[in-house]
PDB file of N, CA and C in Angstrom:
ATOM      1  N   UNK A   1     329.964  72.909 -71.912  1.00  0.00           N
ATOM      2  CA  UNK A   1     331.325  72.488 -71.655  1.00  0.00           C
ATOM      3  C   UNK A   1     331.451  72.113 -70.177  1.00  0.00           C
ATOM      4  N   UNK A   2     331.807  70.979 -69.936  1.00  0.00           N
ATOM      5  CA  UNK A   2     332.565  70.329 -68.651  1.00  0.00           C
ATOM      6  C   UNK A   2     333.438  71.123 -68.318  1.00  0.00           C
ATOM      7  N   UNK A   3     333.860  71.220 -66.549  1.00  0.00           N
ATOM      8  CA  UNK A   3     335.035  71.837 -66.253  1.00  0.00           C
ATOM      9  C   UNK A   3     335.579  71.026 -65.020  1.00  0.00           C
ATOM     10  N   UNK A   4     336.362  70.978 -64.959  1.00  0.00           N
ATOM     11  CA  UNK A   4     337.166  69.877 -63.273  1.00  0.00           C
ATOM     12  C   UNK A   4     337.894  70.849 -62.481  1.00  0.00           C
ATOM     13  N   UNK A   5     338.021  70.624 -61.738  1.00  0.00           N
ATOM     14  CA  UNK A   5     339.046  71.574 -60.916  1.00  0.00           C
ATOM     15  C   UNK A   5     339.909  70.291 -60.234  1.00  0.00           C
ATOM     16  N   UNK A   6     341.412  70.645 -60.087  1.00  0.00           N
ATOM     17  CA  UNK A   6     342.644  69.474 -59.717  1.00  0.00           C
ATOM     18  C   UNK A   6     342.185  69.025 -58.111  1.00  0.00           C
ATOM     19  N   UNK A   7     342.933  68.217 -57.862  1.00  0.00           N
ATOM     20  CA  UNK A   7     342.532  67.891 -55.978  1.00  0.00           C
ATOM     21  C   UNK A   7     343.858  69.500 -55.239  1.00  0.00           C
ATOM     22  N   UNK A   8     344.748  69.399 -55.863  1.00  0.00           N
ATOM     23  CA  UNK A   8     345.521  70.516 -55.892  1.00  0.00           C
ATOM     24  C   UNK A   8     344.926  72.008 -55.598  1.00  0.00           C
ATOM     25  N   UNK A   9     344.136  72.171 -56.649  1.00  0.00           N
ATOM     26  CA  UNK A   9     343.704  73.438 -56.985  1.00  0.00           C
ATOM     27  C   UNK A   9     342.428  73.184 -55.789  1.00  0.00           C
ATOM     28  N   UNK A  10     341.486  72.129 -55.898  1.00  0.00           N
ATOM     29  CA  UNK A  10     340.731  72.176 -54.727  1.00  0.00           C
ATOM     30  C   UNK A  10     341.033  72.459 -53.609  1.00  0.00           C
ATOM     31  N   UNK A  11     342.068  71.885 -53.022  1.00  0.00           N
ATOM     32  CA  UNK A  11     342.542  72.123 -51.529  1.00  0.00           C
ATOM     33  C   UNK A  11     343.086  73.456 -51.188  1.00  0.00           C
ATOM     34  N   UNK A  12     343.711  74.237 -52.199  1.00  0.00           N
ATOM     35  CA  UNK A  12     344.179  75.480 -52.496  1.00  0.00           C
ATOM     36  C   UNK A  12     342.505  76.119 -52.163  1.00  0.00           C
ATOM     37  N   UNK A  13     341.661  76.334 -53.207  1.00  0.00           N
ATOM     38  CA  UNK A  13     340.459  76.812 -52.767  1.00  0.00           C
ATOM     39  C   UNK A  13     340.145  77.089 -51.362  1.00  0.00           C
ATOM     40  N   UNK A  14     339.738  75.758 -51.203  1.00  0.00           N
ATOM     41  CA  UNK A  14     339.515  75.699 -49.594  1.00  0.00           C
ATOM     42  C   UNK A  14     340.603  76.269 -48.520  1.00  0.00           C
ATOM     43  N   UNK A  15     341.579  76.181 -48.788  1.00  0.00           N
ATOM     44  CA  UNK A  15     342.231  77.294 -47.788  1.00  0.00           C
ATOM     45  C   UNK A  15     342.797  78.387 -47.754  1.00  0.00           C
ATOM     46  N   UNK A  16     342.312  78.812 -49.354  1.00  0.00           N
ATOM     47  CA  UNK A  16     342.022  80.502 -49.292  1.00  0.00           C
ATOM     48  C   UNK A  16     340.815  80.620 -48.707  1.00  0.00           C
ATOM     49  N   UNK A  17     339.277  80.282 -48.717  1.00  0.00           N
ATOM     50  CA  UNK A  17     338.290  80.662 -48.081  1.00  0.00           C
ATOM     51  C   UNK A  17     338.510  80.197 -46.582  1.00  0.00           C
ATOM     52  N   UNK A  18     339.271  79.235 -46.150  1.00  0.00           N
ATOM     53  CA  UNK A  18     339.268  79.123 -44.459  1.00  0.00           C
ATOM     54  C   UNK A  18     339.860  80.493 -44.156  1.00  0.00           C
ATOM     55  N   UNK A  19     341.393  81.053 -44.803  1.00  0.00           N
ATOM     56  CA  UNK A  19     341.805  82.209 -44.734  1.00  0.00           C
ATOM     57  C   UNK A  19     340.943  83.444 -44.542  1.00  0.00           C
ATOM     58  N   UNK A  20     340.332  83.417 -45.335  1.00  0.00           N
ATOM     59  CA  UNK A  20     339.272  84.360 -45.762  1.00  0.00           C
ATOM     60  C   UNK A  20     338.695  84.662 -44.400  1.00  0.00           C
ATOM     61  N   UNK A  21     338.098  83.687 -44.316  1.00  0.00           N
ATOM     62  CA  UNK A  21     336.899  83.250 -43.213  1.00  0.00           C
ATOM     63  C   UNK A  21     337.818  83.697 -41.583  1.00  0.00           C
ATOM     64  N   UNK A  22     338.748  83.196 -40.994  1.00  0.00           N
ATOM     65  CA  UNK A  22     339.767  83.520 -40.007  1.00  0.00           C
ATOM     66  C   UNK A  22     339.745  84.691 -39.820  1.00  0.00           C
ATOM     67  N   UNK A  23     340.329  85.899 -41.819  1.00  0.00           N
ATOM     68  CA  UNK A  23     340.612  86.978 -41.143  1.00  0.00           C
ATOM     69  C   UNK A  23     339.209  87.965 -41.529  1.00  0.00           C
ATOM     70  N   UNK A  24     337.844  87.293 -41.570  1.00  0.00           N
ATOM     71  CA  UNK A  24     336.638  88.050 -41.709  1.00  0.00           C
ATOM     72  C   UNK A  24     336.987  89.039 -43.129  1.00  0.00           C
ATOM     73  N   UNK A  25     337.139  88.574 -44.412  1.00  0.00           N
ATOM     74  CA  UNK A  25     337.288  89.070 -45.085  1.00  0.00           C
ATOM     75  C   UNK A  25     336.657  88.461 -46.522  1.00  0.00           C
ATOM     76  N   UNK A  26     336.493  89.186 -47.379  1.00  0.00           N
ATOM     77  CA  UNK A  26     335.677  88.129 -48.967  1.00  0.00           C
ATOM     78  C   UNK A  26     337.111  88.532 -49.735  1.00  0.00           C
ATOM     79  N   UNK A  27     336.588  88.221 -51.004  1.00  0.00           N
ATOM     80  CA  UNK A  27     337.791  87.830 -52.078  1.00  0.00           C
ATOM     81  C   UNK A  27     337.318  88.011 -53.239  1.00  0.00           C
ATOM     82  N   UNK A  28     337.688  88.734 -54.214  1.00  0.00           N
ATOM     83  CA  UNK A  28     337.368  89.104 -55.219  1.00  0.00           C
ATOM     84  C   UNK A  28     337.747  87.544 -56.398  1.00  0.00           C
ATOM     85  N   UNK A  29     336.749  87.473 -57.222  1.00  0.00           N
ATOM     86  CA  UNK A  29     336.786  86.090 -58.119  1.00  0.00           C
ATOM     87  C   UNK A  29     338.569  86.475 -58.553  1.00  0.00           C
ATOM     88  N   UNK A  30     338.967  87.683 -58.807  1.00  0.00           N
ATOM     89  CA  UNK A  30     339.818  87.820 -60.261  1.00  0.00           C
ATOM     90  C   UNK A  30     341.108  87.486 -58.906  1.00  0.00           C
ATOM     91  N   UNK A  31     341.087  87.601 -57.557  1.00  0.00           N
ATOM     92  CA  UNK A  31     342.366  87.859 -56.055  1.00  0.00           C
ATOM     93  C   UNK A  31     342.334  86.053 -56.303  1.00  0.00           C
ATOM     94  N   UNK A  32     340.771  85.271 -56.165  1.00  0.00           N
ATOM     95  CA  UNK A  32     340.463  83.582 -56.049  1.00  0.00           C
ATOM     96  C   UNK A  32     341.461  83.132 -57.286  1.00  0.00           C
ATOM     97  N   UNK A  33     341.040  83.852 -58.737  1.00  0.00           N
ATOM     98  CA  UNK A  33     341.762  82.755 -59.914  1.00  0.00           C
ATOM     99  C   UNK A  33     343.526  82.971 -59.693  1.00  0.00           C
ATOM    100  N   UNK A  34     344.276  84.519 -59.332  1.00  0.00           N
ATOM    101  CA  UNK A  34     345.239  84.933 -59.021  1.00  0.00           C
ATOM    102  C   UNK A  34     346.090  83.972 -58.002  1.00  0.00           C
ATOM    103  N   UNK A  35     345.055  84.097 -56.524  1.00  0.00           N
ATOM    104  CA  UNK A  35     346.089  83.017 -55.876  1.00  0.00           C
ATOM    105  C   UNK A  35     346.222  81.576 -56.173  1.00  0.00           C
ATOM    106  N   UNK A  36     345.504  81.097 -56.826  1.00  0.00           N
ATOM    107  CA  UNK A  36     344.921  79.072 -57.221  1.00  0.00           C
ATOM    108  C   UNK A  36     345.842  79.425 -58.508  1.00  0.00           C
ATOM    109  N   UNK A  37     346.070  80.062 -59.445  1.00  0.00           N
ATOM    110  CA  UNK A  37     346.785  79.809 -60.384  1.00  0.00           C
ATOM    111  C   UNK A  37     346.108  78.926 -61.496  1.00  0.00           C
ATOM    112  N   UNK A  38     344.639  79.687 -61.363  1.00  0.00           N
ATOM    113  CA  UNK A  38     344.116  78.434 -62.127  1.00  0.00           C
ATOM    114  C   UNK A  38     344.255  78.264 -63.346  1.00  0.00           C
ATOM    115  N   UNK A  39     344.440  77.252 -64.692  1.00  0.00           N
ATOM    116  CA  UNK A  39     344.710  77.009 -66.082  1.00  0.00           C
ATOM    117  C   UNK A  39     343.502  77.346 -66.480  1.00  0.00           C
ATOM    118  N   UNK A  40     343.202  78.145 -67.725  1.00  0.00           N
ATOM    119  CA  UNK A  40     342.010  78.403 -68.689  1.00  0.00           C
ATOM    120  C   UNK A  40     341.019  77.040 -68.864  1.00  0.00           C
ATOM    121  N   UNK A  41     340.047  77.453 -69.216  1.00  0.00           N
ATOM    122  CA  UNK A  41     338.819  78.513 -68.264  1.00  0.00           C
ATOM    123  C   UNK A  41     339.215  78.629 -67.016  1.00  0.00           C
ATOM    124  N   UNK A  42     339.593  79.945 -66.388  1.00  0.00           N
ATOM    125  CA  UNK A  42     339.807  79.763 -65.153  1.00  0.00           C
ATOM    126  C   UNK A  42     338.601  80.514 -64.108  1.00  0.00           C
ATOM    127  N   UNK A  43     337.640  81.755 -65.085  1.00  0.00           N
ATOM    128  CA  UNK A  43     336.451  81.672 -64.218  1.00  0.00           C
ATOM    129  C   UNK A  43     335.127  80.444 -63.979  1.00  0.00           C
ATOM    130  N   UNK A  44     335.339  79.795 -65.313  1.00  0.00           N
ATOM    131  CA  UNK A  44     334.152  78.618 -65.300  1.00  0.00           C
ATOM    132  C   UNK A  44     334.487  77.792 -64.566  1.00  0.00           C
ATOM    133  N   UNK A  45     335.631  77.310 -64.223  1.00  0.00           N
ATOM    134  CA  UNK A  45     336.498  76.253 -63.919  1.00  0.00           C
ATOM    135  C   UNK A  45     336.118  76.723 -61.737  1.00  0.00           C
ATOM    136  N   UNK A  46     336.227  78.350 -61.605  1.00  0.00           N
ATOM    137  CA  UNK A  46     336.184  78.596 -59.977  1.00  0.00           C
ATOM    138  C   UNK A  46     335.332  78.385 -59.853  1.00  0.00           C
ATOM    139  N   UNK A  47     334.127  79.206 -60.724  1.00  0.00           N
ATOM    140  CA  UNK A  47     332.832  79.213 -60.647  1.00  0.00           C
ATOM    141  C   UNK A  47     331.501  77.906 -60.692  1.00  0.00           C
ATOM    142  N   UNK A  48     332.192  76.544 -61.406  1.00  0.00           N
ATOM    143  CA  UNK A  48     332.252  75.565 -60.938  1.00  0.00           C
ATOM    144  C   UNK A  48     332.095  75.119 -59.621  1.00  0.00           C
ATOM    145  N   UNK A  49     333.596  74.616 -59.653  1.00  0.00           N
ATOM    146  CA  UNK A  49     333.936  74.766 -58.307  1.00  0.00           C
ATOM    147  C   UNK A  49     333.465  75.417 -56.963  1.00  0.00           C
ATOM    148  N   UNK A  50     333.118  76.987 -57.138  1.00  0.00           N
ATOM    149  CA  UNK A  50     332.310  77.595 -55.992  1.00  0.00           C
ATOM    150  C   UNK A  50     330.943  76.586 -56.065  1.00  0.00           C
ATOM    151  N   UNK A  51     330.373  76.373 -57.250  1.00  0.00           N
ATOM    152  CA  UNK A  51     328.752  75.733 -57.046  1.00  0.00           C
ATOM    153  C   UNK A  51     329.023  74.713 -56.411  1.00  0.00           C
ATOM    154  N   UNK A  52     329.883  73.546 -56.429  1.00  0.00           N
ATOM    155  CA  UNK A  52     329.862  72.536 -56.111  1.00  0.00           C
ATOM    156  C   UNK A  52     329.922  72.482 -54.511  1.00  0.00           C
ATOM    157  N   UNK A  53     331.043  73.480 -54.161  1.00  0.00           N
ATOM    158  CA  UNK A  53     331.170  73.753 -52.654  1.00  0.00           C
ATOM    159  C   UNK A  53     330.108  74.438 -52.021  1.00  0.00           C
ATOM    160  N   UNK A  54     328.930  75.122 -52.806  1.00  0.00           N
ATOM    161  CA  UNK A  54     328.285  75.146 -52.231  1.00  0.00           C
ATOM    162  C   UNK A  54     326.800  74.411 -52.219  1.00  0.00           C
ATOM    163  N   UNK A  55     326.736  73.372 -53.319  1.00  0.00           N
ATOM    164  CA  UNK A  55     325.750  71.903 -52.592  1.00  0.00           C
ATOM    165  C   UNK A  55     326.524  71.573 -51.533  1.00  0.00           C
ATOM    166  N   UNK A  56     327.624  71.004 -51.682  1.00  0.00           N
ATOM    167  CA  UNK A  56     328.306  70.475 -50.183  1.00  0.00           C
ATOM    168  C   UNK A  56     327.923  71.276 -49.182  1.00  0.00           C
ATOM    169  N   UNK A  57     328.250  72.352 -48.944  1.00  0.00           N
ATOM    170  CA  UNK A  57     327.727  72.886 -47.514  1.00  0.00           C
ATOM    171  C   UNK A  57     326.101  72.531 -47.785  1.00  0.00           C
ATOM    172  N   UNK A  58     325.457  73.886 -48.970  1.00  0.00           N
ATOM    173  CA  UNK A  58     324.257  73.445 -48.222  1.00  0.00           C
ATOM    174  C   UNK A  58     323.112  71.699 -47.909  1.00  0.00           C
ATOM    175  N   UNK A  59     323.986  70.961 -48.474  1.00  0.00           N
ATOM    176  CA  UNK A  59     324.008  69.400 -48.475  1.00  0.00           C
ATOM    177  C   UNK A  59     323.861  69.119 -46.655  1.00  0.00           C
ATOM    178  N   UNK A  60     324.949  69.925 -45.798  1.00  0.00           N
ATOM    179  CA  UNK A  60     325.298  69.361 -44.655  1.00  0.00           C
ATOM    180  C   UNK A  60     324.677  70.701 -43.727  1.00  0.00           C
ATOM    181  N   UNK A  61     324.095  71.632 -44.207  1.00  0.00           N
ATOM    182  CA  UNK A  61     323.338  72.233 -43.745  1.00  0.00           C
ATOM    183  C   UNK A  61     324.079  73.295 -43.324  1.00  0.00           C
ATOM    184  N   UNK A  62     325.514  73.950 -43.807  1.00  0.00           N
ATOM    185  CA  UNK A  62     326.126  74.730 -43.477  1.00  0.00           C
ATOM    186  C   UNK A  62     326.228  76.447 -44.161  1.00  0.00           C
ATOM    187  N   UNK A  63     326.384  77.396 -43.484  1.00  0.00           N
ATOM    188  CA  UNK A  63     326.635  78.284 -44.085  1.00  0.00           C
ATOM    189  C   UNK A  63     328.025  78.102 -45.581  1.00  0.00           C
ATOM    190  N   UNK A  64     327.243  78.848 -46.802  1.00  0.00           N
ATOM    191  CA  UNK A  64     327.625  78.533 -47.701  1.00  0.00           C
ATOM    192  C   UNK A  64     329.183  79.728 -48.091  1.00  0.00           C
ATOM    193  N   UNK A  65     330.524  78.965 -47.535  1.00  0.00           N
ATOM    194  CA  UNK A  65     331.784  79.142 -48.287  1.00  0.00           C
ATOM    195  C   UNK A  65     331.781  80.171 -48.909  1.00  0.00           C
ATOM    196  N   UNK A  66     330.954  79.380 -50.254  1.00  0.00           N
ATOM    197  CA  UNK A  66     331.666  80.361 -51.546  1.00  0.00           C
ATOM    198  C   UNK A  66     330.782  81.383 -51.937  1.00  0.00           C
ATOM    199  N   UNK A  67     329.671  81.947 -50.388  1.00  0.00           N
ATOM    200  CA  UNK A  67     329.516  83.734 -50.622  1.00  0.00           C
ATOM    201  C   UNK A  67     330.606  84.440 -50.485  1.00  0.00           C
ATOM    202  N   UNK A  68     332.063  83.818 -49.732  1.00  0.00           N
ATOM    203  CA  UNK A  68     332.908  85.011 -49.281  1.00  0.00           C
ATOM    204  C   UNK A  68     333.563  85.570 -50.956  1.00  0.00           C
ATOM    205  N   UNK A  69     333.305  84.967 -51.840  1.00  0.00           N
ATOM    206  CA  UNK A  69     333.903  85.503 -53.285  1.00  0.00           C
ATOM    207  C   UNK A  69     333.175  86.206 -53.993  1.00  0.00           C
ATOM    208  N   UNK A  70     333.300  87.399 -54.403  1.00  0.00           N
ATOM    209  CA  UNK A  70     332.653  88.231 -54.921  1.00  0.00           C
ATOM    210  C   UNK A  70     333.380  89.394 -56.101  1.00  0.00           C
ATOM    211  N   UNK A  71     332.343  90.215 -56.662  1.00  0.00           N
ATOM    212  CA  UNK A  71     333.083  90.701 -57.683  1.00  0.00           C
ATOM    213  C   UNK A  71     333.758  91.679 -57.036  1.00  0.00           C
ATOM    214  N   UNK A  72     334.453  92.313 -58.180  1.00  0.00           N
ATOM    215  CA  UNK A  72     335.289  93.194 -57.858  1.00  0.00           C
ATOM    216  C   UNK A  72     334.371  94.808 -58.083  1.00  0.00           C
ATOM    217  N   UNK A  73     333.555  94.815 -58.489  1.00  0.00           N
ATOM    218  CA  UNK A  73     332.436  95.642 -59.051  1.00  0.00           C
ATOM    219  C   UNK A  73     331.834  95.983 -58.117  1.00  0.00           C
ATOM    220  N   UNK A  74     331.222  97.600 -58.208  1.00  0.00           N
ATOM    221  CA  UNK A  74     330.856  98.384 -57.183  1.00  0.00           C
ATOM    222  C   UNK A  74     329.601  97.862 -56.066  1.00  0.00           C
ATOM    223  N   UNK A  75     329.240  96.806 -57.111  1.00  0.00           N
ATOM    224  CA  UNK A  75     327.684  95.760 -55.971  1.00  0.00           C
ATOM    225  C   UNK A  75     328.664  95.309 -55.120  1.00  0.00           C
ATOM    226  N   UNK A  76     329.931  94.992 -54.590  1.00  0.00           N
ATOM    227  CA  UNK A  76     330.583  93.502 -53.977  1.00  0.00           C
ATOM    228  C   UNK A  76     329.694  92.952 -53.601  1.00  0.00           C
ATOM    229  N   UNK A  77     329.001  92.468 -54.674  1.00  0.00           N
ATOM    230  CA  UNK A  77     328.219  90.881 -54.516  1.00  0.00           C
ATOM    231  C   UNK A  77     328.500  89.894 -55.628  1.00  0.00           C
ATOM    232  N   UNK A  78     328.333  88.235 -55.295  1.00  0.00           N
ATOM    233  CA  UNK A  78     328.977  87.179 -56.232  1.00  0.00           C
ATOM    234  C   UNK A  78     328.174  87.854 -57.774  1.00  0.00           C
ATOM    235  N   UNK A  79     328.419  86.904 -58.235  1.00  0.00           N
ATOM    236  CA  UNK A  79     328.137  86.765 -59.645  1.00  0.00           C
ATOM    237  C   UNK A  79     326.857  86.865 -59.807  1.00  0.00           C
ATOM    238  N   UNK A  80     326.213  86.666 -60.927  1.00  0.00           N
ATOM    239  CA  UNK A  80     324.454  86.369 -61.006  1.00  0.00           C
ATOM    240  C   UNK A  80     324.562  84.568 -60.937  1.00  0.00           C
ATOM    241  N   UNK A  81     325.467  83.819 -60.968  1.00  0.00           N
ATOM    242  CA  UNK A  81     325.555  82.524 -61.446  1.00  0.00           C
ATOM    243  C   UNK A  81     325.477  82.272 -60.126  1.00  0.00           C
ATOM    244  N   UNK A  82     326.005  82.680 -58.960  1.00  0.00           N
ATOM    245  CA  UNK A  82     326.466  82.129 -57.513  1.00  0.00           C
ATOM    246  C   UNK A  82     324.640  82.552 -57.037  1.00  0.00           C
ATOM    247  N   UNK A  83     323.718  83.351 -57.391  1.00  0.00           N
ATOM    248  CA  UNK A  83     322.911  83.869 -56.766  1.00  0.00           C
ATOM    249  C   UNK A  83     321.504  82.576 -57.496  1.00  0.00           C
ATOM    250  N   UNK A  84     321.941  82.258 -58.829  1.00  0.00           N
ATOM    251  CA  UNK A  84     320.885  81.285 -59.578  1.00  0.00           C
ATOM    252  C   UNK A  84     321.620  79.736 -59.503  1.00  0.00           C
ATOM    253  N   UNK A  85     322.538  79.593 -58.656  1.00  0.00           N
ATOM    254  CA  UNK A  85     322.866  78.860 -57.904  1.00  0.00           C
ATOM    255  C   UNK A  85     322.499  78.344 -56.530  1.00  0.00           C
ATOM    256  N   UNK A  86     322.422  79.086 -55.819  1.00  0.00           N
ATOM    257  CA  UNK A  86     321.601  79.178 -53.960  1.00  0.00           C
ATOM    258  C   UNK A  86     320.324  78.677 -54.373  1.00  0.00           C
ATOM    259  N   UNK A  87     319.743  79.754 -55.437  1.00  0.00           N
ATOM    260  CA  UNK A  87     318.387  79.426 -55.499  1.00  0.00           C
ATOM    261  C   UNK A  87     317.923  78.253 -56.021  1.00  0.00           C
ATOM    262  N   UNK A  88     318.848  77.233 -56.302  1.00  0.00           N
ATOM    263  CA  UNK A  88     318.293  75.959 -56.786  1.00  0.00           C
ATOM    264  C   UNK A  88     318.497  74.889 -55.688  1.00  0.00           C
ATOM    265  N   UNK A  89     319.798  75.726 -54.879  1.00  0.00           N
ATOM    266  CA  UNK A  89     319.833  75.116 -53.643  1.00  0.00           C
ATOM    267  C   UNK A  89     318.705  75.326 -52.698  1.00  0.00           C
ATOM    268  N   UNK A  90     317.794  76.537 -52.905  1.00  0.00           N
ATOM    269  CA  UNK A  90     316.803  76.305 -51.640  1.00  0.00           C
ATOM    270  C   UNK A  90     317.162  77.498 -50.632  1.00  0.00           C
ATOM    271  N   UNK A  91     318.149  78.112 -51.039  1.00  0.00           N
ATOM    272  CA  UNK A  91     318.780  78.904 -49.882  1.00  0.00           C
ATOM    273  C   UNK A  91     318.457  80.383 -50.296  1.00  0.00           C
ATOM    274  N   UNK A  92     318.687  80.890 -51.671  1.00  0.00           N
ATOM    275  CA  UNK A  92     317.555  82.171 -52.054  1.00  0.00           C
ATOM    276  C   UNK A  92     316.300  82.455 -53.087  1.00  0.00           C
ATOM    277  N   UNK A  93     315.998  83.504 -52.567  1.00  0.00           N
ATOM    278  CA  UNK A  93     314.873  83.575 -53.705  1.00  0.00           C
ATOM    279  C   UNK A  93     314.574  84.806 -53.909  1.00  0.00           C
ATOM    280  N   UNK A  94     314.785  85.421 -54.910  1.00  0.00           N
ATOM    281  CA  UNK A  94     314.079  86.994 -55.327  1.00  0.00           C
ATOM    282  C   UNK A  94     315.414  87.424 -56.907  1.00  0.00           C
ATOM    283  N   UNK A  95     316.084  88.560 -56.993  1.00  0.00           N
ATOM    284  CA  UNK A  95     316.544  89.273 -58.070  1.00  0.00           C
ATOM    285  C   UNK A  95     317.926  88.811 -57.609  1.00  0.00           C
ATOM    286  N   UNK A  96     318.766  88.684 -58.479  1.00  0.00           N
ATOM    287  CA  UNK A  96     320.370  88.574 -58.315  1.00  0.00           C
ATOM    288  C   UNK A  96     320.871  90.322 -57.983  1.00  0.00           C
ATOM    289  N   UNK A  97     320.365  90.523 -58.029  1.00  0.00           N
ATOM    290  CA  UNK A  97     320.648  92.305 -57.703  1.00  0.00           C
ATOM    291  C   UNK A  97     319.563  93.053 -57.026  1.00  0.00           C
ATOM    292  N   UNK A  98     320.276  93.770 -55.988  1.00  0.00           N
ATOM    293  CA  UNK A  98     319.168  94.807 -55.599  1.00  0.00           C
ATOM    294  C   UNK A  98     319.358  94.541 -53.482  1.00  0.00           C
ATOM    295  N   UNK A  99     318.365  95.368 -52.818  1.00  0.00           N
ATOM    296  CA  UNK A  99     318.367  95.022 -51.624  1.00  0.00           C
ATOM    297  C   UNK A  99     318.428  93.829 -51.359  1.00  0.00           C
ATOM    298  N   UNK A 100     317.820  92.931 -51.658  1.00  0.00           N
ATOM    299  CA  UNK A 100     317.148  91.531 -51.342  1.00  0.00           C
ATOM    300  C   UNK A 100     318.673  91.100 -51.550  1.00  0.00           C
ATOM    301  N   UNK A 101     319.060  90.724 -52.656  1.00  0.00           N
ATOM    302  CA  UNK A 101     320.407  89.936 -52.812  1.00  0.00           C
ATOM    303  C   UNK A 101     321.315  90.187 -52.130  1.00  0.00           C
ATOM    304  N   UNK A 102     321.649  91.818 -51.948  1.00  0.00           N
ATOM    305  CA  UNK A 102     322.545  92.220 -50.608  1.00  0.00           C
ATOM    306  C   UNK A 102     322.173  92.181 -49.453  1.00  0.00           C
ATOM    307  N   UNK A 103     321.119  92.125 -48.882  1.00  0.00           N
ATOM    308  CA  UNK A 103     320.826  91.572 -47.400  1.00  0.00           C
ATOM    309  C   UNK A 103     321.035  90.351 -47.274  1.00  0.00           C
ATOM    310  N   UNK A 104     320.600  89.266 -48.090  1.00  0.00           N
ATOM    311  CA  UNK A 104     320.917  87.768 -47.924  1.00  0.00           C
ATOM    312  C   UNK A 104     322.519  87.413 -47.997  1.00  0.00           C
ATOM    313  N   UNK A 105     322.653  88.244 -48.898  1.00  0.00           N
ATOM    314  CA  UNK A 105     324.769  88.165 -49.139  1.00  0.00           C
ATOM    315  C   UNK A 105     325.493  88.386 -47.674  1.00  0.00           C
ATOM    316  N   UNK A 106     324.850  89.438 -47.266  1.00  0.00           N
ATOM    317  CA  UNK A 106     325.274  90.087 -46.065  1.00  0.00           C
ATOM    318  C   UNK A 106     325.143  89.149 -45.170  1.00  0.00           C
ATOM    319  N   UNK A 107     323.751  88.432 -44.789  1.00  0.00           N
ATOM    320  CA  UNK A 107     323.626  87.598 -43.625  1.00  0.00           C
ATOM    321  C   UNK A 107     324.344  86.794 -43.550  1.00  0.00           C
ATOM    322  N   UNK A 108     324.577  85.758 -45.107  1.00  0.00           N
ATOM    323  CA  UNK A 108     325.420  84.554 -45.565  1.00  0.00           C
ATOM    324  C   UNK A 108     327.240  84.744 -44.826  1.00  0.00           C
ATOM    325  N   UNK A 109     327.493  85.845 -45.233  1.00  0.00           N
ATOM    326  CA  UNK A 109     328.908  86.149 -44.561  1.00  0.00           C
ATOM    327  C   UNK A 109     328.614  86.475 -43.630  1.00  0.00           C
ATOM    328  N   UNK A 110     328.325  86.941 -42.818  1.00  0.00           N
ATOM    329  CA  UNK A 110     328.025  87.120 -41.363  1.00  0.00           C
ATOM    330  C   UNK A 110     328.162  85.210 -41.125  1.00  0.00           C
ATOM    331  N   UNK A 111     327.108  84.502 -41.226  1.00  0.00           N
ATOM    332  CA  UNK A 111     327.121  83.325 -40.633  1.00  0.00           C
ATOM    333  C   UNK A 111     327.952  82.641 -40.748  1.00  0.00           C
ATOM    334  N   UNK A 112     329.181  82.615 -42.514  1.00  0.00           N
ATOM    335  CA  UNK A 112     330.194  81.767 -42.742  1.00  0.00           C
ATOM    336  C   UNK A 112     331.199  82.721 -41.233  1.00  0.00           C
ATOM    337  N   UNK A 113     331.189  83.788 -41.365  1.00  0.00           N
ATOM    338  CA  UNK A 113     332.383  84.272 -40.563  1.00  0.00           C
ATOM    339  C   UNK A 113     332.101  83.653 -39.323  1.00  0.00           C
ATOM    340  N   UNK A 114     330.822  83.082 -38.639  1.00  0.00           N
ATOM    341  CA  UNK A 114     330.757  82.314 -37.063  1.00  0.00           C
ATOM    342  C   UNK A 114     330.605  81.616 -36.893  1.00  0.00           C
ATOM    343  N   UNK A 115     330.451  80.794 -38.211  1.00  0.00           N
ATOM    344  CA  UNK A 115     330.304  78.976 -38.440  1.00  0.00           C
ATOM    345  C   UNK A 115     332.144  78.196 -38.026  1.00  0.00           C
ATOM    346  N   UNK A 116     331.835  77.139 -37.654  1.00  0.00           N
ATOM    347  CA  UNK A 116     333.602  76.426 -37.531  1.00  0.00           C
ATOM    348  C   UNK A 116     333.294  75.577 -38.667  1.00  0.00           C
ATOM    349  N   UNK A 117     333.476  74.858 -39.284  1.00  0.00           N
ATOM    350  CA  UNK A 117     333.804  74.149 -40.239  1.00  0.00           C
ATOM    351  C   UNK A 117     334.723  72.948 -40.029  1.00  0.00           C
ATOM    352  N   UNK A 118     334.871  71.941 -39.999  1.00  0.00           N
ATOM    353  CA  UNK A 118     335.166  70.700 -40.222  1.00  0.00           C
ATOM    354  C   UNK A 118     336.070  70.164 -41.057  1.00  0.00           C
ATOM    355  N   UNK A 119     337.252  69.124 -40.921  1.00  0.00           N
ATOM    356  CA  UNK A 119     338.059  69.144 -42.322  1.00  0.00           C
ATOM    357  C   UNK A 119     337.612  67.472 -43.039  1.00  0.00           C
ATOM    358  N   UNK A 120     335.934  67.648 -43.077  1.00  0.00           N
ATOM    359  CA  UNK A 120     335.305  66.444 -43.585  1.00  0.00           C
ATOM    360  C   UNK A 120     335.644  66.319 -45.256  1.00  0.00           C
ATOM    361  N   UNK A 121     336.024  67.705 -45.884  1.00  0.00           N
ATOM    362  CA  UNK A 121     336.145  67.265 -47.806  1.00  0.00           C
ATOM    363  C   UNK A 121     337.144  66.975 -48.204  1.00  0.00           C
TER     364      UNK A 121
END
């Protein structure tokens, strides 16, 4: 199944994670679909959406956005989809769970939180 996300709902995205990012903080997927208001599918539809934003960054060589979203679950780390995502980007490689995934998670927000970002999308 196809999913789109609105130019609406996009721009919304993006400036909950600039938010995010400002006040050094992540965001739980279920806080992301809550504030965007998104219409059903509304995790396939973010989760989408997070992949796409993050070829774009890592496209332009930037720390990748949409680590600051994560579960709400005792790992706070993304999804397994956001982690077999990176890795096709080039950006991880090892278990969606475990040390490895949380040290790389960890670094990833660390760098989005000291990266500036651009209003190129």
């Amino acid at each position: 199944m196809s999913v789109s996300i609105s130019r609406q709902h996009w721009q919304a995205l993006l400036g909950e994670l600039e938010s995010a990012q400002r006040q050094r903080h992540v965001v739980t997927y279920r806080a992301m679909i809550e504030r965007l208001a998104l219409p059903s599918p509304a995790m396939q539809t973010l989760a989408a959406a997070l992949e796409h934003l993050a070829a774009l960054d890592a496209r332009a060589e930037r720390p990748l956005r949409s680590a600051l979203v994560i579960s709400q679950g005792a790992s706070r780390l993304p999804r397994t989809g956001f982690f077999e995502c990176v890795s096709r980007l080039g950006r991880f490689s090892g278990a969606s769970d475990g040390v490895a995934a949380a040290s790389w998670h960890a670094a990833e927000v660390a760098r989005v939180f000291e990266f500036t970002y651009s209003e190129d999308l």
